[in-house]
PDB file of N, CA and C in Angstrom:
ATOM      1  N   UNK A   1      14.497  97.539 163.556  1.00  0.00           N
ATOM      2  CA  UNK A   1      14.624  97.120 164.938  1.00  0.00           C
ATOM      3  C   UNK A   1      15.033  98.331 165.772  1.00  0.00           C
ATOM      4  N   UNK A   2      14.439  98.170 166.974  1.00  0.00           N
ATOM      5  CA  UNK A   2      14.678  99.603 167.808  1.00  0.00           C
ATOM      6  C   UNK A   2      15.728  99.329 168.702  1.00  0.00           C
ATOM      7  N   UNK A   3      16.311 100.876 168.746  1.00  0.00           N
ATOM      8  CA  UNK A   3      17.777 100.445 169.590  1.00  0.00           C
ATOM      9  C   UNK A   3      17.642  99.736 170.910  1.00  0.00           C
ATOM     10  N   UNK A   4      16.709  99.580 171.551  1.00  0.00           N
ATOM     11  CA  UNK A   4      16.472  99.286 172.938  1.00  0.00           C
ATOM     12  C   UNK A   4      16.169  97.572 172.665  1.00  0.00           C
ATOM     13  N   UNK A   5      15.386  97.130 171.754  1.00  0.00           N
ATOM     14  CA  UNK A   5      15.818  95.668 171.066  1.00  0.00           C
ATOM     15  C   UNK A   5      16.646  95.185 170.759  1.00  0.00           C
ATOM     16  N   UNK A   6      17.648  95.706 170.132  1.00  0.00           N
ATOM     17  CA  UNK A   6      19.597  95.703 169.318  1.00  0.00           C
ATOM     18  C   UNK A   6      20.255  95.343 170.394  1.00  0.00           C
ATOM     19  N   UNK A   7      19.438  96.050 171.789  1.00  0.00           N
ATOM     20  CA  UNK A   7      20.775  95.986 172.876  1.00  0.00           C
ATOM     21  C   UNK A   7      20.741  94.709 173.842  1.00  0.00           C
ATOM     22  N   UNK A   8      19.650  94.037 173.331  1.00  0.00           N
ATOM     23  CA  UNK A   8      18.957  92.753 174.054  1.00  0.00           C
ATOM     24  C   UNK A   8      19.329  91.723 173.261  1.00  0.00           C
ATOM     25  N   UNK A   9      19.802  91.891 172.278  1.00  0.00           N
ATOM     26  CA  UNK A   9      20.537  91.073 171.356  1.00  0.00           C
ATOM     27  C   UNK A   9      21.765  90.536 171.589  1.00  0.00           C
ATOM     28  N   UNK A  10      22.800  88.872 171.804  1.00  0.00           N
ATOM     29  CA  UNK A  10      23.662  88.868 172.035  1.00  0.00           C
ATOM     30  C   UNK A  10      24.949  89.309 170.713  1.00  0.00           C
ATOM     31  N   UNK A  11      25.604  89.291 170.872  1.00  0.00           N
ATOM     32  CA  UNK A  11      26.736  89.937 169.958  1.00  0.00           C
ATOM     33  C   UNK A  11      26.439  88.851 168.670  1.00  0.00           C
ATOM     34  N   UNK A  12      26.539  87.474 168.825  1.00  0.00           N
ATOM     35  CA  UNK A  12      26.487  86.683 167.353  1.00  0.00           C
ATOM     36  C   UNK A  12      25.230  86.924 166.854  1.00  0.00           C
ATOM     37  N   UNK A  13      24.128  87.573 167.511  1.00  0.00           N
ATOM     38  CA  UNK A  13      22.530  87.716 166.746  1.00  0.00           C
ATOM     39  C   UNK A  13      23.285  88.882 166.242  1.00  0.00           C
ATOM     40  N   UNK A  14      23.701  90.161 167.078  1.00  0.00           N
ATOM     41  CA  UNK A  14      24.307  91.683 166.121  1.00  0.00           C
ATOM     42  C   UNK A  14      24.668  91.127 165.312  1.00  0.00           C
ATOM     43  N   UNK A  15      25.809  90.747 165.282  1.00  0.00           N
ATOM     44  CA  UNK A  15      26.434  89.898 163.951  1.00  0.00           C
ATOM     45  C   UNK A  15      26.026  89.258 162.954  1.00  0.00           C
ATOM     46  N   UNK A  16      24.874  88.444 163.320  1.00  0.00           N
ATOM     47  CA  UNK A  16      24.177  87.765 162.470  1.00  0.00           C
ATOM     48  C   UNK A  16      23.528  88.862 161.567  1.00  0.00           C
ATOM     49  N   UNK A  17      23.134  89.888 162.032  1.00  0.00           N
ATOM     50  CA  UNK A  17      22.027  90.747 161.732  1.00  0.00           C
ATOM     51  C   UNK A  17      22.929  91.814 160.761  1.00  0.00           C
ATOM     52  N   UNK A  18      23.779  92.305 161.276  1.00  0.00           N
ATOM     53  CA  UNK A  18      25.026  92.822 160.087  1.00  0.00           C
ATOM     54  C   UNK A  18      25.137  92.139 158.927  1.00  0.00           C
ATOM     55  N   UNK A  19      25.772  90.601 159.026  1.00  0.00           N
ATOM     56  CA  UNK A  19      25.643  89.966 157.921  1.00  0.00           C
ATOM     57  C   UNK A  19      24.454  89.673 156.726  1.00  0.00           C
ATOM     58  N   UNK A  20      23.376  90.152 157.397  1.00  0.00           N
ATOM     59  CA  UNK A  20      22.304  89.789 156.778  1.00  0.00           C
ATOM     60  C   UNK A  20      22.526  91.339 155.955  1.00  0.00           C
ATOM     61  N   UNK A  21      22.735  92.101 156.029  1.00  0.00           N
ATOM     62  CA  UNK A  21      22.869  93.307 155.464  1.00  0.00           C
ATOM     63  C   UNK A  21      23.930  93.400 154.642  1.00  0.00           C
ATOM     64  N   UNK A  22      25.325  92.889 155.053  1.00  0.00           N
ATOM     65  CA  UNK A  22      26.226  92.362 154.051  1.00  0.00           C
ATOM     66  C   UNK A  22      25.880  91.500 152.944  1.00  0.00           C
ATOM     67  N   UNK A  23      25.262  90.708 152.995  1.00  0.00           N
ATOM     68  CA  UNK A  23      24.774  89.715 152.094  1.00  0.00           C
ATOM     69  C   UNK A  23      24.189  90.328 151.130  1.00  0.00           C
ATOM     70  N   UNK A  24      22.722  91.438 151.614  1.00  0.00           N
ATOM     71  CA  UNK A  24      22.179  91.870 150.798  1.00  0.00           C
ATOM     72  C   UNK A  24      23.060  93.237 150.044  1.00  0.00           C
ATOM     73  N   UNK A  25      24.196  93.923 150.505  1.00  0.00           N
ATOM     74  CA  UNK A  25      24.674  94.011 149.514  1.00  0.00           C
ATOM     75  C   UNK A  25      25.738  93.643 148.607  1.00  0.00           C
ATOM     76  N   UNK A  26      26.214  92.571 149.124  1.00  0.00           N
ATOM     77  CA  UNK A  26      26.699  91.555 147.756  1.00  0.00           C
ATOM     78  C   UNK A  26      25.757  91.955 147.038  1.00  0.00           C
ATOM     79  N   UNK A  27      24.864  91.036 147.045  1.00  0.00           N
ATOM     80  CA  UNK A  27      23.872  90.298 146.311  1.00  0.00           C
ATOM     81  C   UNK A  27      23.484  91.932 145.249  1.00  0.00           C
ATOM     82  N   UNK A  28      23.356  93.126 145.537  1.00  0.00           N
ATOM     83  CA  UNK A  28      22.892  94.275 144.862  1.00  0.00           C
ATOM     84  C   UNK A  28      23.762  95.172 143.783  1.00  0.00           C
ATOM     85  N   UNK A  29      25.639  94.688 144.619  1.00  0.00           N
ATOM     86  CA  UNK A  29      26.389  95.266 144.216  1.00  0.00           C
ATOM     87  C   UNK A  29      26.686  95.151 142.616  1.00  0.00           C
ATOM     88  N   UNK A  30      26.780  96.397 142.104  1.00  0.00           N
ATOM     89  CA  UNK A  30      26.800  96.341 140.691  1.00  0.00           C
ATOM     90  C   UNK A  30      25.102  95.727 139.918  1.00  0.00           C
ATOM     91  N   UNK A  31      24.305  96.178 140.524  1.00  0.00           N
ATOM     92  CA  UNK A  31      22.873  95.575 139.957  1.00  0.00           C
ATOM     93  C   UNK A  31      22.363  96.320 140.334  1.00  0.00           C
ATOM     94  N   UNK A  32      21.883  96.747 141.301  1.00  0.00           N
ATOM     95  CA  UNK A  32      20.626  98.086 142.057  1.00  0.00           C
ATOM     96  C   UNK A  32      21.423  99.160 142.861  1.00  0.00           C
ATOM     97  N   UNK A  33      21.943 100.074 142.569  1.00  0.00           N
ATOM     98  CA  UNK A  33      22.494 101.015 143.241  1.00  0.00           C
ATOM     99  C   UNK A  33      21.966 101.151 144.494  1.00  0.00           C
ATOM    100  N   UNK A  34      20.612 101.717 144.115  1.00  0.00           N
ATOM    101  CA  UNK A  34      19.743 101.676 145.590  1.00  0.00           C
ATOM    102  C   UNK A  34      19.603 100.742 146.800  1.00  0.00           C
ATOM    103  N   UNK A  35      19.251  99.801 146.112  1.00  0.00           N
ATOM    104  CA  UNK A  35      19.487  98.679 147.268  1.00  0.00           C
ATOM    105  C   UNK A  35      20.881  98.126 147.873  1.00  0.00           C
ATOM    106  N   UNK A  36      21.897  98.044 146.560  1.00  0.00           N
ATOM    107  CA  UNK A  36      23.021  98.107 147.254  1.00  0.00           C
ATOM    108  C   UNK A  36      23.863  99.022 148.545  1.00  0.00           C
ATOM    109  N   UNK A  37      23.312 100.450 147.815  1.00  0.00           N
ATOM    110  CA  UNK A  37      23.883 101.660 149.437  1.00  0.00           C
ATOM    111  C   UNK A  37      22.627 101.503 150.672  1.00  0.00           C
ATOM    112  N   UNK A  38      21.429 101.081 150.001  1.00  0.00           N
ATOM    113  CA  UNK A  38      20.055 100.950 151.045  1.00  0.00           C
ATOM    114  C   UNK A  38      20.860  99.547 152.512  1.00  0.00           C
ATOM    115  N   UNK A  39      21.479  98.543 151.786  1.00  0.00           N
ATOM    116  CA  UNK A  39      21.875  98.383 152.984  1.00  0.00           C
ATOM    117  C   UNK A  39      23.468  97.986 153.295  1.00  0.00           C
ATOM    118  N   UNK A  40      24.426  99.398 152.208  1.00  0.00           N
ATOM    119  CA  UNK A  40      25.425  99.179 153.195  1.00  0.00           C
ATOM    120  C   UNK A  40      25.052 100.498 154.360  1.00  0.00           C
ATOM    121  N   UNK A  41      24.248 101.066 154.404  1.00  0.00           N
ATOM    122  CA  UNK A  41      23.687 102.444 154.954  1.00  0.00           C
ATOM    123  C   UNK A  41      23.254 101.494 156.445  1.00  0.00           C
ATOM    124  N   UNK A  42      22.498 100.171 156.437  1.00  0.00           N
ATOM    125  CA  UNK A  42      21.720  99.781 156.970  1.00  0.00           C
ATOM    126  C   UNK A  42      23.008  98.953 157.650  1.00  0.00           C
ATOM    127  N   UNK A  43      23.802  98.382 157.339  1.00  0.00           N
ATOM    128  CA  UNK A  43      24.852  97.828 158.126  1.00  0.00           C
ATOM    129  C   UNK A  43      25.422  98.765 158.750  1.00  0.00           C
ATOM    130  N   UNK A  44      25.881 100.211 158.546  1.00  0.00           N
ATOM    131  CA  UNK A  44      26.959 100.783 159.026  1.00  0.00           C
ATOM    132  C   UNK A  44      26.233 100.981 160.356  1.00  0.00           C
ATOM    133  N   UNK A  45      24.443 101.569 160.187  1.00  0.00           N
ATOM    134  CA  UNK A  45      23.997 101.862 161.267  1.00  0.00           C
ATOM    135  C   UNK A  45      23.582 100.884 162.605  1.00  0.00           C
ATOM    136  N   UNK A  46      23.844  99.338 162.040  1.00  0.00           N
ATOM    137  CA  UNK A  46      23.825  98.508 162.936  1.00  0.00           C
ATOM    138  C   UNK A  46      25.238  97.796 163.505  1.00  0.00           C
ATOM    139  N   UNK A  47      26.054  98.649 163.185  1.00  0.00           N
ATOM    140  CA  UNK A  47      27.721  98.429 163.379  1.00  0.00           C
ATOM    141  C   UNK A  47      27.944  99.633 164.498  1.00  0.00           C
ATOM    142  N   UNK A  48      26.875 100.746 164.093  1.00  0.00           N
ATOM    143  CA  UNK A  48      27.240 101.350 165.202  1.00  0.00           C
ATOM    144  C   UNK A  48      26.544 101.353 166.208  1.00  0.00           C
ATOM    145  N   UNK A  49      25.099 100.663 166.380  1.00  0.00           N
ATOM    146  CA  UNK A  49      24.523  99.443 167.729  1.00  0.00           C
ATOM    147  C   UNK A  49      25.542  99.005 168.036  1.00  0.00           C
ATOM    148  N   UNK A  50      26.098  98.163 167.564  1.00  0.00           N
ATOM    149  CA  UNK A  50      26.544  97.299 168.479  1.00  0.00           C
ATOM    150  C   UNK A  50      28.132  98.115 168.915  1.00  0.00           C
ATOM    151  N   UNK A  51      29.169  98.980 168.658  1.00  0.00           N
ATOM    152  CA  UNK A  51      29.728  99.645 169.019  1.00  0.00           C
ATOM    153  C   UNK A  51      29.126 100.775 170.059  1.00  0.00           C
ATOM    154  N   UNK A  52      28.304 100.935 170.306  1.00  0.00           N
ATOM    155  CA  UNK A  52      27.870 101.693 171.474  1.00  0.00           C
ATOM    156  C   UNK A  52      27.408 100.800 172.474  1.00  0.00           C
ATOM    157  N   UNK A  53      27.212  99.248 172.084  1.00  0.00           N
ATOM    158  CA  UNK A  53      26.386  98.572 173.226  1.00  0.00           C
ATOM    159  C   UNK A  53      28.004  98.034 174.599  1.00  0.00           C
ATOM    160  N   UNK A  54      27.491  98.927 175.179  1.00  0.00           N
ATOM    161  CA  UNK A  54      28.611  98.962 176.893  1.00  0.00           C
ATOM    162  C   UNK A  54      29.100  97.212 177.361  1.00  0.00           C
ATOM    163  N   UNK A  55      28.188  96.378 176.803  1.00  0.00           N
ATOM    164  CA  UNK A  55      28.589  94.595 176.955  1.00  0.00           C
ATOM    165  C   UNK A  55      29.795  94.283 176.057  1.00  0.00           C
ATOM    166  N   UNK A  56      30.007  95.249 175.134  1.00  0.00           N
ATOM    167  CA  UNK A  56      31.031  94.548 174.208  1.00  0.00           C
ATOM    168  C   UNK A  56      32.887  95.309 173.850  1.00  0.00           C
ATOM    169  N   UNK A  57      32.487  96.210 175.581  1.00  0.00           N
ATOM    170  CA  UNK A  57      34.042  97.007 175.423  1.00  0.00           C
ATOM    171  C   UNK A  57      34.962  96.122 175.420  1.00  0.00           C
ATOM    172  N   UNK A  58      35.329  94.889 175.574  1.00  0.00           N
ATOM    173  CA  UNK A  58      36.235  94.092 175.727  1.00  0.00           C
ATOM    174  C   UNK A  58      36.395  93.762 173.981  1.00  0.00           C
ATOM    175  N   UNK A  59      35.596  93.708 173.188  1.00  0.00           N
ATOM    176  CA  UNK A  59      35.637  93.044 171.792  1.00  0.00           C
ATOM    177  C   UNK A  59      35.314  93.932 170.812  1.00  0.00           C
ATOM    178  N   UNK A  60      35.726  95.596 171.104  1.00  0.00           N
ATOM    179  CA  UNK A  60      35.492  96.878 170.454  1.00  0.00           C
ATOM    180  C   UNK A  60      36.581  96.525 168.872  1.00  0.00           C
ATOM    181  N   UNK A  61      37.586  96.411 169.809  1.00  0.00           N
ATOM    182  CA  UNK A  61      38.903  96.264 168.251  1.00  0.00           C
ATOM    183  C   UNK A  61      38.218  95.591 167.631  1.00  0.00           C
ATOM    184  N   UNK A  62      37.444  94.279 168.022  1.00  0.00           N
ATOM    185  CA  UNK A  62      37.161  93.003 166.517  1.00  0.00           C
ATOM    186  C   UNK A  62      36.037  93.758 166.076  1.00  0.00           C
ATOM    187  N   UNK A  63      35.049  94.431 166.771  1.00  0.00           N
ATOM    188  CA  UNK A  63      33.972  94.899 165.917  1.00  0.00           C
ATOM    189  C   UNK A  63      34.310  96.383 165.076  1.00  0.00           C
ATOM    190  N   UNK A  64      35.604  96.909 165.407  1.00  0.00           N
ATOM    191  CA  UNK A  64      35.674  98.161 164.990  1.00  0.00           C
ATOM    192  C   UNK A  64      36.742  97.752 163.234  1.00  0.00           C
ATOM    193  N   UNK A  65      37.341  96.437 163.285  1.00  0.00           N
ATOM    194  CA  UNK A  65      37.893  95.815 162.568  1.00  0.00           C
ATOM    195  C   UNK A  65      37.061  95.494 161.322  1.00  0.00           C
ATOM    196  N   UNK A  66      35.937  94.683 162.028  1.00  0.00           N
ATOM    197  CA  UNK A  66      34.584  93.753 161.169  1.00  0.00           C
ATOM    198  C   UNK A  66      34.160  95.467 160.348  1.00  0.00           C
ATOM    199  N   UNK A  67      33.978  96.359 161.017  1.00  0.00           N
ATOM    200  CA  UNK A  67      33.745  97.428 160.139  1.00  0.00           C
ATOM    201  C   UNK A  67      34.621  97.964 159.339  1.00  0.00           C
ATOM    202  N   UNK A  68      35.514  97.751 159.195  1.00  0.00           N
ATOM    203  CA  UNK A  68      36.481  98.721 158.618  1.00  0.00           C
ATOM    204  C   UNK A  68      36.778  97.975 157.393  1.00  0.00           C
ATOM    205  N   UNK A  69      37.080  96.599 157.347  1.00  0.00           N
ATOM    206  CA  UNK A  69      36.929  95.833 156.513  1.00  0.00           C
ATOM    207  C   UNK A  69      35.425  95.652 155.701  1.00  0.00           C
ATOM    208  N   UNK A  70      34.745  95.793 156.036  1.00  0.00           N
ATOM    209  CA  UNK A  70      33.424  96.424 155.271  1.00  0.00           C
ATOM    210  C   UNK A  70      33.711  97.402 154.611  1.00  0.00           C
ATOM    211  N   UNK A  71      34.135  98.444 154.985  1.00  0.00           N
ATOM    212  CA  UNK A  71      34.218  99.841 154.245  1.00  0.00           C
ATOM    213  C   UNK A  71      34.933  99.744 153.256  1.00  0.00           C
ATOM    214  N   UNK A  72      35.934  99.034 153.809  1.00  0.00           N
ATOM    215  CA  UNK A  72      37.061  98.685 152.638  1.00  0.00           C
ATOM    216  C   UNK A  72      36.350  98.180 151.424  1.00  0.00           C
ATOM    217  N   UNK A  73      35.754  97.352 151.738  1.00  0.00           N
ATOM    218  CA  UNK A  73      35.139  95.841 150.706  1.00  0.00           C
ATOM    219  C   UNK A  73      33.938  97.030 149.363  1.00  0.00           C
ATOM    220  N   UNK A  74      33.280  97.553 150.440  1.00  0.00           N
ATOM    221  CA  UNK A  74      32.446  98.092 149.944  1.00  0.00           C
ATOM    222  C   UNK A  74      33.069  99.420 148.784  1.00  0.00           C
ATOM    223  N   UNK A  75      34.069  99.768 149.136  1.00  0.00           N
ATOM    224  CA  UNK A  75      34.742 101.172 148.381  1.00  0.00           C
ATOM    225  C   UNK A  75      35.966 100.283 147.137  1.00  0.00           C
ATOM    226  N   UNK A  76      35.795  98.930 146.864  1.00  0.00           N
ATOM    227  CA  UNK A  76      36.472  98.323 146.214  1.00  0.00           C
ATOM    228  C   UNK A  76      37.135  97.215 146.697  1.00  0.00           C
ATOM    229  N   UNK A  77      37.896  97.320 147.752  1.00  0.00           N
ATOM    230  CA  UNK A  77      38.416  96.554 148.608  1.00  0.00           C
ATOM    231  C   UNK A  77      40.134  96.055 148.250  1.00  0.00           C
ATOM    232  N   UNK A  78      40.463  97.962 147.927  1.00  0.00           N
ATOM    233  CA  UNK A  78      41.811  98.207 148.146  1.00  0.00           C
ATOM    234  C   UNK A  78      43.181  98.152 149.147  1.00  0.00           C
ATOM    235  N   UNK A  79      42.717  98.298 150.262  1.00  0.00           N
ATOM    236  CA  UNK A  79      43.298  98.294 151.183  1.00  0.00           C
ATOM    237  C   UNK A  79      43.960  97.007 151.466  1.00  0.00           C
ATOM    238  N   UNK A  80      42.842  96.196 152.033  1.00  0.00           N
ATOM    239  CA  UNK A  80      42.535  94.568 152.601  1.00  0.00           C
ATOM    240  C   UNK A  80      42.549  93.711 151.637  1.00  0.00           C
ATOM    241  N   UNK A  81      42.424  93.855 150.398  1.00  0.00           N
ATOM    242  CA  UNK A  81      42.000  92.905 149.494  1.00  0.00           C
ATOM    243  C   UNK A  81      40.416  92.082 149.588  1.00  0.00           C
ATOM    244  N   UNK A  82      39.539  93.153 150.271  1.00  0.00           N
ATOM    245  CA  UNK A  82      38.290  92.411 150.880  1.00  0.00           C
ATOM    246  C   UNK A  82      37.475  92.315 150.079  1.00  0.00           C
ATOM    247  N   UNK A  83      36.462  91.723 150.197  1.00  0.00           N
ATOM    248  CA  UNK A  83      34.901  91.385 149.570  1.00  0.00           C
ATOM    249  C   UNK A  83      33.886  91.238 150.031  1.00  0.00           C
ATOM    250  N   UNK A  84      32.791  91.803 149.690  1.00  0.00           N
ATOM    251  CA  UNK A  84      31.806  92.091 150.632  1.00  0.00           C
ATOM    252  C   UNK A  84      31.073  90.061 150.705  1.00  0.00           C
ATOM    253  N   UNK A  85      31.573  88.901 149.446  1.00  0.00           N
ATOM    254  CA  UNK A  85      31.194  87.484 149.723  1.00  0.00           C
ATOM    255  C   UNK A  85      32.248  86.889 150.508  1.00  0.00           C
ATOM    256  N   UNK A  86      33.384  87.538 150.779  1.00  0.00           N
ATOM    257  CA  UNK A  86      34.563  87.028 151.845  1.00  0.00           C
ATOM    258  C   UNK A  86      33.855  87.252 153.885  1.00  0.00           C
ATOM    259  N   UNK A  87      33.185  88.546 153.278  1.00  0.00           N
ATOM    260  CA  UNK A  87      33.073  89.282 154.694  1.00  0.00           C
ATOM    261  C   UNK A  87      31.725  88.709 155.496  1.00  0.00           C
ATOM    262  N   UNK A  88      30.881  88.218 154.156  1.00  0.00           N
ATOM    263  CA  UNK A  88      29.297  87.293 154.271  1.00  0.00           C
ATOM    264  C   UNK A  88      29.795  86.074 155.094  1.00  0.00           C
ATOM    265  N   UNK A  89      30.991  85.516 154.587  1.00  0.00           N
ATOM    266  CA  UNK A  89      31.183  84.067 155.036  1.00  0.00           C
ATOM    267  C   UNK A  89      31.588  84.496 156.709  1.00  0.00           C
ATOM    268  N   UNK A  90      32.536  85.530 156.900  1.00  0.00           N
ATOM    269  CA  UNK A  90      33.102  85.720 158.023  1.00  0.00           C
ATOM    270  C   UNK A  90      31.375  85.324 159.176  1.00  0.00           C
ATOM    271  N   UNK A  91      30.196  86.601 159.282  1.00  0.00           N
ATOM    272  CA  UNK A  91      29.646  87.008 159.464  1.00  0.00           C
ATOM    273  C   UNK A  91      28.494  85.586 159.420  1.00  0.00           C
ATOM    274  N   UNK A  92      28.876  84.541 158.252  1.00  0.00           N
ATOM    275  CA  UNK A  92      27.497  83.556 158.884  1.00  0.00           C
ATOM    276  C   UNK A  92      27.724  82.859 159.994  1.00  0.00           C
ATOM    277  N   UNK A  93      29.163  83.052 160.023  1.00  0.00           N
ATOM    278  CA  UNK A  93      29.346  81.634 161.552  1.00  0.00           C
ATOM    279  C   UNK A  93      28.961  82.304 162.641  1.00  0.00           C
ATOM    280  N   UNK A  94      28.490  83.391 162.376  1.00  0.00           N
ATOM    281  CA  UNK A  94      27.851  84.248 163.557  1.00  0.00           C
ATOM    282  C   UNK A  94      26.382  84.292 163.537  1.00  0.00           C
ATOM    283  N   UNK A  95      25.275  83.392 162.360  1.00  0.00           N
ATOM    284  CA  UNK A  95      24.660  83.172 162.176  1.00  0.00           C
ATOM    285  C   UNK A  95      24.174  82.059 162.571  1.00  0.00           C
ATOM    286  N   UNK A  96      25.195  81.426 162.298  1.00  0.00           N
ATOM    287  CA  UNK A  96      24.999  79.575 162.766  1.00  0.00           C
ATOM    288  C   UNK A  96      25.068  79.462 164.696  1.00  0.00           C
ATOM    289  N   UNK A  97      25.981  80.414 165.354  1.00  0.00           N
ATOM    290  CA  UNK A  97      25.832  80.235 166.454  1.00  0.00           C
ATOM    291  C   UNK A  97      24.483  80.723 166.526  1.00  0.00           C
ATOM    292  N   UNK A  98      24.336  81.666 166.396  1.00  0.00           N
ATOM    293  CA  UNK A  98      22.917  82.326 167.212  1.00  0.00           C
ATOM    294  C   UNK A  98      22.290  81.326 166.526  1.00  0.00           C
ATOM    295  N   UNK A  99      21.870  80.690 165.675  1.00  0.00           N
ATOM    296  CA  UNK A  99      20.977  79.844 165.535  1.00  0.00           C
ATOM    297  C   UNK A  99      20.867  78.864 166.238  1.00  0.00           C
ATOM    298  N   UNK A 100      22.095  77.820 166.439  1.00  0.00           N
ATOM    299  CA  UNK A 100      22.356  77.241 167.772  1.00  0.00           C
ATOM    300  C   UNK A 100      21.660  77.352 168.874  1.00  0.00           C
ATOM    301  N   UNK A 101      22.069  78.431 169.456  1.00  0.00           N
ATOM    302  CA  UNK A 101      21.853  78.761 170.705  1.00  0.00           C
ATOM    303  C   UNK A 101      20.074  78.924 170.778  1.00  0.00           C
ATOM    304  N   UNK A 102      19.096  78.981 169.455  1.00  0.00           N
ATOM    305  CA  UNK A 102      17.611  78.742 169.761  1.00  0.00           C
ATOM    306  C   UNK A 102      17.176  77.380 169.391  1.00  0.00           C
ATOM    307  N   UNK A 103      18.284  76.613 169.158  1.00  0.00           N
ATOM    308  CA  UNK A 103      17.332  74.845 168.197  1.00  0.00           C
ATOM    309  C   UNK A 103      17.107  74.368 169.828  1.00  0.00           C
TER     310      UNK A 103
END
């Protein structure tokens, strides 16, 4: 998706769209190396869409949070006690709205 699309996106589709990248690397972690870093590579770079998108300076801390706790999750999830299937669940109710918002 091109950045000029990302930015036409409301924050629970970003979100949604992160999670979908979280998910897939659950789903890789400890099974396909490749695909597992293929999309925590692919989340970080759509974490930082939506941290540059100028609509969401008010809600920078929660998205700069939602990342950090990723990183965590992803490097073991020492810090936080996180998980990249803890961080999936966070990330679908951001799925379910944007879905919402097209039924």
């Amino acid at each position: 998706m091109s950045k000029e699309r990302w930015l036409t996106l409301s924050l629970a589709e970003q979100f949604s769209n992160i999670g979908s990248e979280v998910g897939r690397a659950a789903k890789w972690q400890g099974k396909d190396e490749k695909s597992f870093w293929g999309a925590v590579t692919r989340a970080i770079e759509l974490f930082d869409l939506t941290q540059m998108d100028g609509r969401w300076k008010n809600r920078r801390s929660e998205i700069d949070r939602a990342r950090e706790v990723f990183a965590d999750a992803v490097l073991g999830g020492r810090e936080y006690k996180s998980s990249l299937v803890d961080i999936e669940r966070y990330f679908m109710q951001f799925a379910l709205l944007a879905q919402r918002r097209f039924i």
